[in-house]
N, C-alpha and C. Protein backbone atom coordinates (compact mmCIF):
# COMPACT_ATOMS: atom_id res chain seq x y z
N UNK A 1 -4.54 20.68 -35.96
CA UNK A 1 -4.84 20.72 -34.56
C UNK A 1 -4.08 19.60 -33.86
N UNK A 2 -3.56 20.17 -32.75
CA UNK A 2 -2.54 18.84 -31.75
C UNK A 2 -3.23 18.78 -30.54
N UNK A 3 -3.54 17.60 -30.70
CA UNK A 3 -4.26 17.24 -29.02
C UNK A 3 -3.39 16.54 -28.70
N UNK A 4 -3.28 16.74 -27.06
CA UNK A 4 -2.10 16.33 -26.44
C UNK A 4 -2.71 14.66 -26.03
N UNK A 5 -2.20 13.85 -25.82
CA UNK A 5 -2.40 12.49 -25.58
C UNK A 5 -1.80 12.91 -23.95
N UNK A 6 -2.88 12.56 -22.97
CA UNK A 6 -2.37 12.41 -21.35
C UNK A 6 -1.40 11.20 -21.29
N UNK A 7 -0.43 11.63 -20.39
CA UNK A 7 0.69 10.93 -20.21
C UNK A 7 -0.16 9.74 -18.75
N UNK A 8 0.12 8.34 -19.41
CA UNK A 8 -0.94 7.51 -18.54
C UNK A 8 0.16 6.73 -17.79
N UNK A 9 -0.19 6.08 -16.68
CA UNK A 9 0.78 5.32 -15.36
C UNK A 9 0.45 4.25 -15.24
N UNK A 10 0.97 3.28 -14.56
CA UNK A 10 0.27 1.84 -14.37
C UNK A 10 0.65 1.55 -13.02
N UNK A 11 -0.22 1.41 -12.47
CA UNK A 11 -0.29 1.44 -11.03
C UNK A 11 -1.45 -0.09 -10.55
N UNK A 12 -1.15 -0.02 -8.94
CA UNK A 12 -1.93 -1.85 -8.36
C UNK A 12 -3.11 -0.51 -7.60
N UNK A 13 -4.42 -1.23 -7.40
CA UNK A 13 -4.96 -0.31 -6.97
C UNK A 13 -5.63 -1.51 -5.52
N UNK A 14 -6.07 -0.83 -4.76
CA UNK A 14 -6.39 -1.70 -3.41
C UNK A 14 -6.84 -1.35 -2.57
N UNK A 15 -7.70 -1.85 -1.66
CA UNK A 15 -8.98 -1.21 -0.32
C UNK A 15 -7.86 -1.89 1.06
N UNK A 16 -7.91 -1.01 1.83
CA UNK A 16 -7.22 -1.21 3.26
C UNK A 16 -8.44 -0.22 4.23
N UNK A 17 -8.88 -1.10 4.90
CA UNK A 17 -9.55 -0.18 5.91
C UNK A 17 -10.61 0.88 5.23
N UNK A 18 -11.42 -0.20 4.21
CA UNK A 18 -12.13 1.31 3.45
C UNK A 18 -12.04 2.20 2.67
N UNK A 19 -10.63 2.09 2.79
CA UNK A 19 -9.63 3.17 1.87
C UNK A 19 -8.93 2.84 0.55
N UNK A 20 -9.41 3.14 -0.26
CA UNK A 20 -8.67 2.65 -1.95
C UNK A 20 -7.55 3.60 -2.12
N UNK A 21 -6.21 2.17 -1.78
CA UNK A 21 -4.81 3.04 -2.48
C UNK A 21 -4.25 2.49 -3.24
N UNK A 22 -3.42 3.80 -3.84
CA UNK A 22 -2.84 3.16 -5.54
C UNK A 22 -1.13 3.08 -4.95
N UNK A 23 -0.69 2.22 -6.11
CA UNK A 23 0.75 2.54 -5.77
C UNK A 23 1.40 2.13 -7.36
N UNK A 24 2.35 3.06 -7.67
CA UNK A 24 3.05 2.97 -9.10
C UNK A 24 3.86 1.39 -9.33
N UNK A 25 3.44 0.95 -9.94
CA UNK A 25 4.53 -0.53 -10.39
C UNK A 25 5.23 -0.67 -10.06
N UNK A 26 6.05 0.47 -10.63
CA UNK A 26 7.64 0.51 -10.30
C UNK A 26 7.84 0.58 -8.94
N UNK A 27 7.16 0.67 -7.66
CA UNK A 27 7.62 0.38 -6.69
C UNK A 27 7.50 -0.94 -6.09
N UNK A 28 6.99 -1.75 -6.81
CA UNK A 28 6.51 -3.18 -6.24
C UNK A 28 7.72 -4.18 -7.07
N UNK A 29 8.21 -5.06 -6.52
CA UNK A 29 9.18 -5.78 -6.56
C UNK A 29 8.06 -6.90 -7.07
N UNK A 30 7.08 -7.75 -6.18
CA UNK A 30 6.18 -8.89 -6.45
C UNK A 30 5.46 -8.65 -5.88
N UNK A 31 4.33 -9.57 -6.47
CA UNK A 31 2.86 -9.37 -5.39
C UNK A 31 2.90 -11.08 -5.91
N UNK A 32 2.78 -12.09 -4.38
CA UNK A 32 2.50 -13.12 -4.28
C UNK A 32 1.20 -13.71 -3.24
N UNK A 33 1.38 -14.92 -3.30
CA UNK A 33 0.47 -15.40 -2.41
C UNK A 33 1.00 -15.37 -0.90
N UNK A 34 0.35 -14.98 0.07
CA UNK A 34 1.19 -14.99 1.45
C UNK A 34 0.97 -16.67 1.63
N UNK A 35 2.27 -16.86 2.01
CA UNK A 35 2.55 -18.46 2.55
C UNK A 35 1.77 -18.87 4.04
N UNK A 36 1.21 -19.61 3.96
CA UNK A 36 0.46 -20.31 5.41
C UNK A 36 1.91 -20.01 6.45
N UNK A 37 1.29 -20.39 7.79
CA UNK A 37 2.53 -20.29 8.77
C UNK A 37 3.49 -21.32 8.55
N UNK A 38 2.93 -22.82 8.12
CA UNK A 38 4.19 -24.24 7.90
C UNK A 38 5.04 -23.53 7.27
N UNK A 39 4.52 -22.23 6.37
CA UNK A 39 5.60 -22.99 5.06
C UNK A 39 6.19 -20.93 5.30
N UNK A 40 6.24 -20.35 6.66
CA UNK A 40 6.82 -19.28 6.69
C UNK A 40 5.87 -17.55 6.89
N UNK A 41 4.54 -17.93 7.16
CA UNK A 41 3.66 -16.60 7.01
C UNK A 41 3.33 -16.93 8.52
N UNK A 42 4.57 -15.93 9.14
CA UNK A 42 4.38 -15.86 10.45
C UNK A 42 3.51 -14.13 10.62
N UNK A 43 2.45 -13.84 10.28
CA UNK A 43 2.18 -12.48 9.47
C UNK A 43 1.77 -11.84 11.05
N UNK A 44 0.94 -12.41 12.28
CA UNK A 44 0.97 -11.70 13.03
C UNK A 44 2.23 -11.13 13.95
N UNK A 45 3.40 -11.38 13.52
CA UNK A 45 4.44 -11.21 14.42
C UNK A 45 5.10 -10.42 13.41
N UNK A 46 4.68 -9.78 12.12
CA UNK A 46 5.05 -8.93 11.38
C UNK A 46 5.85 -9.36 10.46
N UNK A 47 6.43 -10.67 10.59
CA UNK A 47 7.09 -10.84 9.45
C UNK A 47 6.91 -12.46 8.65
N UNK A 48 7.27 -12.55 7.46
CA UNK A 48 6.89 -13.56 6.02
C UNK A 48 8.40 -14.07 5.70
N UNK A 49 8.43 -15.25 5.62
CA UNK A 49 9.66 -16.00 4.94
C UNK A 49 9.43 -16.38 3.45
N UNK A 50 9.77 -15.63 2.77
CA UNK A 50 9.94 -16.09 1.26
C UNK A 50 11.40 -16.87 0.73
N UNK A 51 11.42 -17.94 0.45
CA UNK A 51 12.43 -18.30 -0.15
C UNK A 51 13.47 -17.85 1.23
N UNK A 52 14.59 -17.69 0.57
CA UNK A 52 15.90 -16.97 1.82
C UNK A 52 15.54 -15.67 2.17
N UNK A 53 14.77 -15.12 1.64
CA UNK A 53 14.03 -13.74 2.71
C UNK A 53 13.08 -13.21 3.42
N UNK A 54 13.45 -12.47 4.41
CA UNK A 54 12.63 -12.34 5.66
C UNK A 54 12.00 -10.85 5.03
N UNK A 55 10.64 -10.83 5.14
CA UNK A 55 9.94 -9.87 4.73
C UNK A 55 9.43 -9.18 6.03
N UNK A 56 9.89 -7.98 6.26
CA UNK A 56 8.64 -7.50 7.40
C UNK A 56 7.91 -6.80 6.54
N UNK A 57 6.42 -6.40 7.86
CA UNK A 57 5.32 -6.61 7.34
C UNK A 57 5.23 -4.83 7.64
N UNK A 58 4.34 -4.37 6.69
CA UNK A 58 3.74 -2.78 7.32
C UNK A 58 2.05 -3.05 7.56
N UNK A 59 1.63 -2.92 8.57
CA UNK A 59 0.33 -3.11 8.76
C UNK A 59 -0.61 -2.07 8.66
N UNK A 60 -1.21 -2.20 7.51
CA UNK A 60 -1.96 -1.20 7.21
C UNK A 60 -3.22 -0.96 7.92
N UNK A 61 -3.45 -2.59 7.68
CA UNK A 61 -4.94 -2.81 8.32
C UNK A 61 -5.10 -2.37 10.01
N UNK A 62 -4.21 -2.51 10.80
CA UNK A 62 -3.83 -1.95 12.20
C UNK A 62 -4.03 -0.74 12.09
N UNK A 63 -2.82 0.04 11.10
CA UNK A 63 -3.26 1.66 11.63
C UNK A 63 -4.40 2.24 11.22
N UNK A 64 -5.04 2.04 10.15
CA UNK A 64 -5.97 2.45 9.77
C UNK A 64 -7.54 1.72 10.36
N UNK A 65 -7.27 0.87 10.99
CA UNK A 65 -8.61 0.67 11.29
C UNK A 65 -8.99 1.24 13.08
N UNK A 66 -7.87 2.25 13.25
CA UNK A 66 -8.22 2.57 14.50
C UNK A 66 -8.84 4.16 14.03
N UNK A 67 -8.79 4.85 12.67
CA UNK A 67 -9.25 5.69 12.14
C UNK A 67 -10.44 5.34 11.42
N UNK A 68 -10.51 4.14 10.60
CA UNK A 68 -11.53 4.04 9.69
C UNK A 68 -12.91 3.48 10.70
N UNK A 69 -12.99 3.14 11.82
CA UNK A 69 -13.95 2.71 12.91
C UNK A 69 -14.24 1.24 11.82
N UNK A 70 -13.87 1.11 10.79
CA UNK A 70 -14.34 -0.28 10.22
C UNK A 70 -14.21 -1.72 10.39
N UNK A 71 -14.51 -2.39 11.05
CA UNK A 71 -14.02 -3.69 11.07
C UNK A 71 -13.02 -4.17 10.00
N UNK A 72 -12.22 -4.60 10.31
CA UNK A 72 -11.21 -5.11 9.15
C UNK A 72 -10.62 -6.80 9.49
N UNK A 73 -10.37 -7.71 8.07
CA UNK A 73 -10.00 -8.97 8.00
C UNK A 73 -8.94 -9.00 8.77
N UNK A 74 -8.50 -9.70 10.39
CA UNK A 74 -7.31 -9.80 10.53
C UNK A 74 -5.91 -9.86 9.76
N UNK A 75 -5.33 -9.33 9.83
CA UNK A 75 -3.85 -9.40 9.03
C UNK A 75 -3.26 -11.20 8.55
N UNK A 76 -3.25 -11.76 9.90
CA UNK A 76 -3.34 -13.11 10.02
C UNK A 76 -3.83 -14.00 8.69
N UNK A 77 -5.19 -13.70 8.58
CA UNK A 77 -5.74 -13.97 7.31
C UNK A 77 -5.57 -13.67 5.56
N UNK A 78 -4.59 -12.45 5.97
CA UNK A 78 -4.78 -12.09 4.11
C UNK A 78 -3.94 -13.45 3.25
N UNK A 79 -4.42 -13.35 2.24
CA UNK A 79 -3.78 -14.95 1.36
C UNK A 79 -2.80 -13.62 0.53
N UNK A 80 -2.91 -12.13 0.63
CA UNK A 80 -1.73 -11.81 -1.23
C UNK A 80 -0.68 -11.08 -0.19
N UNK A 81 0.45 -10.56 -0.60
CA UNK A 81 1.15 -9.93 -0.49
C UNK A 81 1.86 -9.16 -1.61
N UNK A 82 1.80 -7.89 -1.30
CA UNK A 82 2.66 -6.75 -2.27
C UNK A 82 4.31 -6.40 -1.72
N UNK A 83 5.18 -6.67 -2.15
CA UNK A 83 6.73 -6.79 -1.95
C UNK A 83 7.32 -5.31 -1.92
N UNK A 84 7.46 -4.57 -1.14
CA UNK A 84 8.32 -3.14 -2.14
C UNK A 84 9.64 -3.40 -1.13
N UNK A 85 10.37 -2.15 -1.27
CA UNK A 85 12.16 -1.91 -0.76
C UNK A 85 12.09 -0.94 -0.51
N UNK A 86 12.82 -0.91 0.42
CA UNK A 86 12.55 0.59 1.46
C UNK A 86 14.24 1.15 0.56
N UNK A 87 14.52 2.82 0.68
CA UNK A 87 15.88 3.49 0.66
C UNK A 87 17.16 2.34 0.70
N UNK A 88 16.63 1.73 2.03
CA UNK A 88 17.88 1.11 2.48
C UNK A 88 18.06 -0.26 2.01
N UNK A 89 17.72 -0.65 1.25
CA UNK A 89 17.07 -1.82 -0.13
C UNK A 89 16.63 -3.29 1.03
N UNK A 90 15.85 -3.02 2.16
CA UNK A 90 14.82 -4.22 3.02
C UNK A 90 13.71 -3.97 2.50
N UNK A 91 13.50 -5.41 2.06
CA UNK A 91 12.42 -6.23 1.95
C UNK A 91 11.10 -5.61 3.10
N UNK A 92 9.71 -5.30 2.41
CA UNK A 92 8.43 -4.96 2.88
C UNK A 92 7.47 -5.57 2.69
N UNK A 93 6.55 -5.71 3.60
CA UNK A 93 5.10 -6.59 2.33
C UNK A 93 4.03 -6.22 2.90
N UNK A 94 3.31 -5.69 1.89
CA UNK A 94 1.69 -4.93 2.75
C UNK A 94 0.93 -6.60 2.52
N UNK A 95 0.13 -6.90 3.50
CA UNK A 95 -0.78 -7.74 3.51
C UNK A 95 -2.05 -7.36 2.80
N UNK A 96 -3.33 -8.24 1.73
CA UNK A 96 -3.72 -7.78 1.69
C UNK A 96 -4.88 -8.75 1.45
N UNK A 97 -6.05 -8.48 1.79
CA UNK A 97 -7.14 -9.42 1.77
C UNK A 97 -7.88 -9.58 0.38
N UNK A 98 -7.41 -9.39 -0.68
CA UNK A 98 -7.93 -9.68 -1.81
C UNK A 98 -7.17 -9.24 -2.85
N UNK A 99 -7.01 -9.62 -4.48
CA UNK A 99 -5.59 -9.40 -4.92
C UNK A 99 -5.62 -7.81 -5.90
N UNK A 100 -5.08 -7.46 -5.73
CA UNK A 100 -5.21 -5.70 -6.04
C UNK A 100 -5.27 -5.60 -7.60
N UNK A 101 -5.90 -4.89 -8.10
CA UNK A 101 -6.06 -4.71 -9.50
C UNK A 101 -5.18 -3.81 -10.00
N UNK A 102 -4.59 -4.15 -11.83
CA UNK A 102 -3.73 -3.21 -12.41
C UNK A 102 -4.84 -2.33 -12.71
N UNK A 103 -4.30 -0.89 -12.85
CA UNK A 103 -5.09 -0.50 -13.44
C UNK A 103 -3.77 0.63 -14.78
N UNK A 104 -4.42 1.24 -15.65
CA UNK A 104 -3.37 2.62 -16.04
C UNK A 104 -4.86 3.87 -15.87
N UNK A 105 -3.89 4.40 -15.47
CA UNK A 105 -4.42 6.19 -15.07
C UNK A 105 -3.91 6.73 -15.51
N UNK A 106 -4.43 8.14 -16.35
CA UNK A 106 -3.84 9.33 -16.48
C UNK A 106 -2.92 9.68 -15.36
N UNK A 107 -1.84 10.42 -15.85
CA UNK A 107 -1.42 11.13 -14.70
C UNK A 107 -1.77 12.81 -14.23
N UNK A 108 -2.19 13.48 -15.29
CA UNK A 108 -2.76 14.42 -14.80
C UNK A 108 -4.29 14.15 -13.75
N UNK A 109 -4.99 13.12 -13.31
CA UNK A 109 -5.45 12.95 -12.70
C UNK A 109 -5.19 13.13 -11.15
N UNK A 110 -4.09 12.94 -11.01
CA UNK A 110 -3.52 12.96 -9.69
C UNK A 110 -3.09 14.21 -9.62
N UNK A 111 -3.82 14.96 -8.27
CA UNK A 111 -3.86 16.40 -7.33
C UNK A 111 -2.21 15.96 -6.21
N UNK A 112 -1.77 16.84 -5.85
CA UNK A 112 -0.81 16.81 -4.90
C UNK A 112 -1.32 17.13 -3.59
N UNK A 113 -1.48 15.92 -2.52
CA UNK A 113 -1.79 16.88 -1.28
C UNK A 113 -1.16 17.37 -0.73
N UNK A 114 -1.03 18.46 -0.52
CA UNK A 114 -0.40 19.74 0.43
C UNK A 114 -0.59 20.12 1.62
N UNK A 115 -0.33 19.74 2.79
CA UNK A 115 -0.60 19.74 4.30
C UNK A 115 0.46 20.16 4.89
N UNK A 116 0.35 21.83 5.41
CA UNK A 116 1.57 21.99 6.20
C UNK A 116 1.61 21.58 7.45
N UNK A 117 1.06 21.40 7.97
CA UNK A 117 1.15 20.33 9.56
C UNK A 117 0.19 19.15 8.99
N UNK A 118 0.78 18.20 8.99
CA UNK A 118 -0.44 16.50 9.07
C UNK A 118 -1.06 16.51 10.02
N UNK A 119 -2.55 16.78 10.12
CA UNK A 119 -3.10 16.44 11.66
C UNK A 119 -3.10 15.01 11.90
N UNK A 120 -2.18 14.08 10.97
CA UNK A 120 -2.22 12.38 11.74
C UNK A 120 -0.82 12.29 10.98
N UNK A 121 -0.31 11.39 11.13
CA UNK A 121 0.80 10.83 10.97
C UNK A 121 0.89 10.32 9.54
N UNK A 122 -0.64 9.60 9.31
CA UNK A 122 -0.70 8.64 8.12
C UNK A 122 -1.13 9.48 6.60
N UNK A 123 -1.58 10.95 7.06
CA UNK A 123 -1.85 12.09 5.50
C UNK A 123 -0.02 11.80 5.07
N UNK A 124 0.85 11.62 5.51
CA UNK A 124 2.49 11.76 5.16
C UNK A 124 2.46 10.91 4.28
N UNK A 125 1.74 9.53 4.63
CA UNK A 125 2.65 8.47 3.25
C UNK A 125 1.37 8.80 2.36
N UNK A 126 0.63 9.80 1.74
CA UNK A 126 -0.30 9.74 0.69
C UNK A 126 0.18 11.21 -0.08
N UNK A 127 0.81 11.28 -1.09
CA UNK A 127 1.24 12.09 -1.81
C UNK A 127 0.77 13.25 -2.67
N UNK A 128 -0.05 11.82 -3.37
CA UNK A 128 -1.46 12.76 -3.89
C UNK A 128 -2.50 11.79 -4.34
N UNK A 129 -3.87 12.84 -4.69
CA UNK A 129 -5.46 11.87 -4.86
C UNK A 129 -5.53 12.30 -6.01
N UNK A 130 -6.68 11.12 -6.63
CA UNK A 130 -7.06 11.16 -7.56
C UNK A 130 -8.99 10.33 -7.27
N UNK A 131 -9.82 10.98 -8.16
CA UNK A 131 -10.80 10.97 -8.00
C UNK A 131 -11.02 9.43 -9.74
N UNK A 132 -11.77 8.26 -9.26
CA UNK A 132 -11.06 7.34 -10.51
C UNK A 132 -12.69 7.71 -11.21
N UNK A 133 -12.48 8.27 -12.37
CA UNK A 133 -13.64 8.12 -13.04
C UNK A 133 -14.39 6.76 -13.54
N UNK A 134 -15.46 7.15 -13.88
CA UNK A 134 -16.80 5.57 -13.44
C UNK A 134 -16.77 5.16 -12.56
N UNK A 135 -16.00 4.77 -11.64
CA UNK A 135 -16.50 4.43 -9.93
C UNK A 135 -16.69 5.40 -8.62
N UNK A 136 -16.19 6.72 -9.09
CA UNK A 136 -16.19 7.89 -8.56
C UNK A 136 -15.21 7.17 -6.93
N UNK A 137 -14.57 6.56 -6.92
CA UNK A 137 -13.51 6.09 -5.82
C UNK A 137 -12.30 7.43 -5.80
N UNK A 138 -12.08 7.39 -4.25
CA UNK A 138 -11.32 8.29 -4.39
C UNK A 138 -10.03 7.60 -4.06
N UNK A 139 -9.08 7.59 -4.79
CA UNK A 139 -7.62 6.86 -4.80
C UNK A 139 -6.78 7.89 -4.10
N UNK A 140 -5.91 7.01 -3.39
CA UNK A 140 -5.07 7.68 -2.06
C UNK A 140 -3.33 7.32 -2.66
N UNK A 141 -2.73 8.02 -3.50
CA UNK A 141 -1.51 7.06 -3.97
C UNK A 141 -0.24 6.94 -2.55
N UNK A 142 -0.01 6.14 -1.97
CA UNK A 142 0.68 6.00 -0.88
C UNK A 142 2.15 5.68 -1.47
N UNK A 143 3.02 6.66 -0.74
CA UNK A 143 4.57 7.33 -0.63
C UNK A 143 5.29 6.31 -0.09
N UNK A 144 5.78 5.51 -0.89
CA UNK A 144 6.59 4.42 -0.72
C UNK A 144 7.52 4.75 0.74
N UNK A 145 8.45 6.19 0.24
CA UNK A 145 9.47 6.40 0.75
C UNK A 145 9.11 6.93 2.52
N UNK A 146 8.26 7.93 1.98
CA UNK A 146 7.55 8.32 3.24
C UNK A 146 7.06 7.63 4.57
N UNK A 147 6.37 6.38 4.32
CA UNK A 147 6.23 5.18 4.99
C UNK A 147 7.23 5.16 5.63
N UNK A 148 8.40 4.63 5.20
CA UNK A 148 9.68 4.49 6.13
C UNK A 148 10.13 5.07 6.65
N UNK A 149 9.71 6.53 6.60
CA UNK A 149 10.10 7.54 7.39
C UNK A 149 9.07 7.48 8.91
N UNK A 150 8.28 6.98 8.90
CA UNK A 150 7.08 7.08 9.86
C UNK A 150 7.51 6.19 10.63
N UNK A 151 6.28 6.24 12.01
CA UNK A 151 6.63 4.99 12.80
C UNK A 151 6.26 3.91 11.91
N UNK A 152 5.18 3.87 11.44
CA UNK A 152 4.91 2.46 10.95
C UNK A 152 6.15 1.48 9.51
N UNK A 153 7.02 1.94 9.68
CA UNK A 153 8.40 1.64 9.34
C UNK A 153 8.73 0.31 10.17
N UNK A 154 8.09 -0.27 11.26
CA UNK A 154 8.61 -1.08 12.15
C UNK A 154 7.67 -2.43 11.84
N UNK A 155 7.83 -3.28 12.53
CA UNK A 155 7.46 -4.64 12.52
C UNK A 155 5.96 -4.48 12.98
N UNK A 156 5.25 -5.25 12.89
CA UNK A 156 3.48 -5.16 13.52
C UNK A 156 3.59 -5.76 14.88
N UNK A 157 4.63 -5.99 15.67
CA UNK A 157 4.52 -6.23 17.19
C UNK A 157 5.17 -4.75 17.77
N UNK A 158 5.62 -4.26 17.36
CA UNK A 158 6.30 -2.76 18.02
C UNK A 158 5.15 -1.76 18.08
C-alpha cells in the first residue's frame, strides 16, 4: 500500500485587521525589526530606511481597517517588518504589530479563490484559503504579485 505523503510549504503566518494572512517564504527577502524614526522608520509617510535602502511601505492596516470596522495599532507603531520585491525588483515592507509565525502547511490545504468580478479591490491580492486545522483560523494567502498590480502598490500618503 502507497500513501501519498502531502506535499507541505513553509510559509510566515500573520493578523492584519483581524484577518490571518499567510505568505510563502520564498517571497520574503527579511523580516526585521522596524527602525525608530532617528535611526530611519519614517513609517507614517510610507516609507523605512534600511541600511542604503529605501523601503516603501504597503499599508495593510489602512485598507483593511476601513472593511474590518476593527480598531487597529497605528502603522506608526509596529516594531517588525516583512521585506518582499515587487516584478520590478523594489524594495516593500508590510508593517506589522507583532512578529509573524513560521508555520509548514500542507499544500493541498489551500482552495483557489475564484471571483469573476472582485466586489472589492483587496479579494485580488488573496489567491487562495485555507482553513488551519486546531485553531480553525481561516488563512488568507496574499498574492505577492497581485498587490502591485492594485492601487495599494503606492506609498501610504497617496
Amino acid at each position: 500500500m502507497d500513501i501519498k505523503t502531502p506535499e507541505i510549504g513553509k510559509f510566515i503566518t500573520f493578523e492584519v485587521a483581524g484577518y490571518w494572512f499567510v505568505l510563502p517564504v520564498t517571497a520574503i527577502l527579511k523580516i526585521v525589526n522596524c527602525p525608530p524614526p532617528s535611526q530611519g522608520g519614517t513609517i507614517d509617510i510610507g516609507l523605512v530606511q534600511l541600511g542604503s535602502h529605501t523601503i516603501r511601505l504597503l499599508n495593510l492596516h489602512r485598507e483593511l481597517s476601513y472593511t474590518a470596522k476593527v480598531k487597529t495599532a497605528p502603522s506608526g507603531n509596529a516594531p517588525f517588518l516583512v521585506v518582499v520585491q515587487d516584478p520590478q525588483k523594489e524594495l516593500w515592507g508590510i508593517t506589522l504589530n507583532a512578529p509573524p509565525d513560521l508555520v509548514e502547511l500542507p499544500l493541498t490545504l489551500f482552495k483557489p479563490v475564484a471571483l469573476e468580478t472582485p466586489f472589492d479591490h483587496k479579494t485580488n491580492w488573496i489567491s487562495h484559503m485555507a482553513i488551519e486545522s486546531g485553531s480553525d483560523r481561516t488563512l488568507l494567502l496574499l498574492d505577492v504579485h497581485a498587490i502591485f498590480q492594485q492601487s495599494i502598490g503606492q506609498p501610504v500618503g497617496t
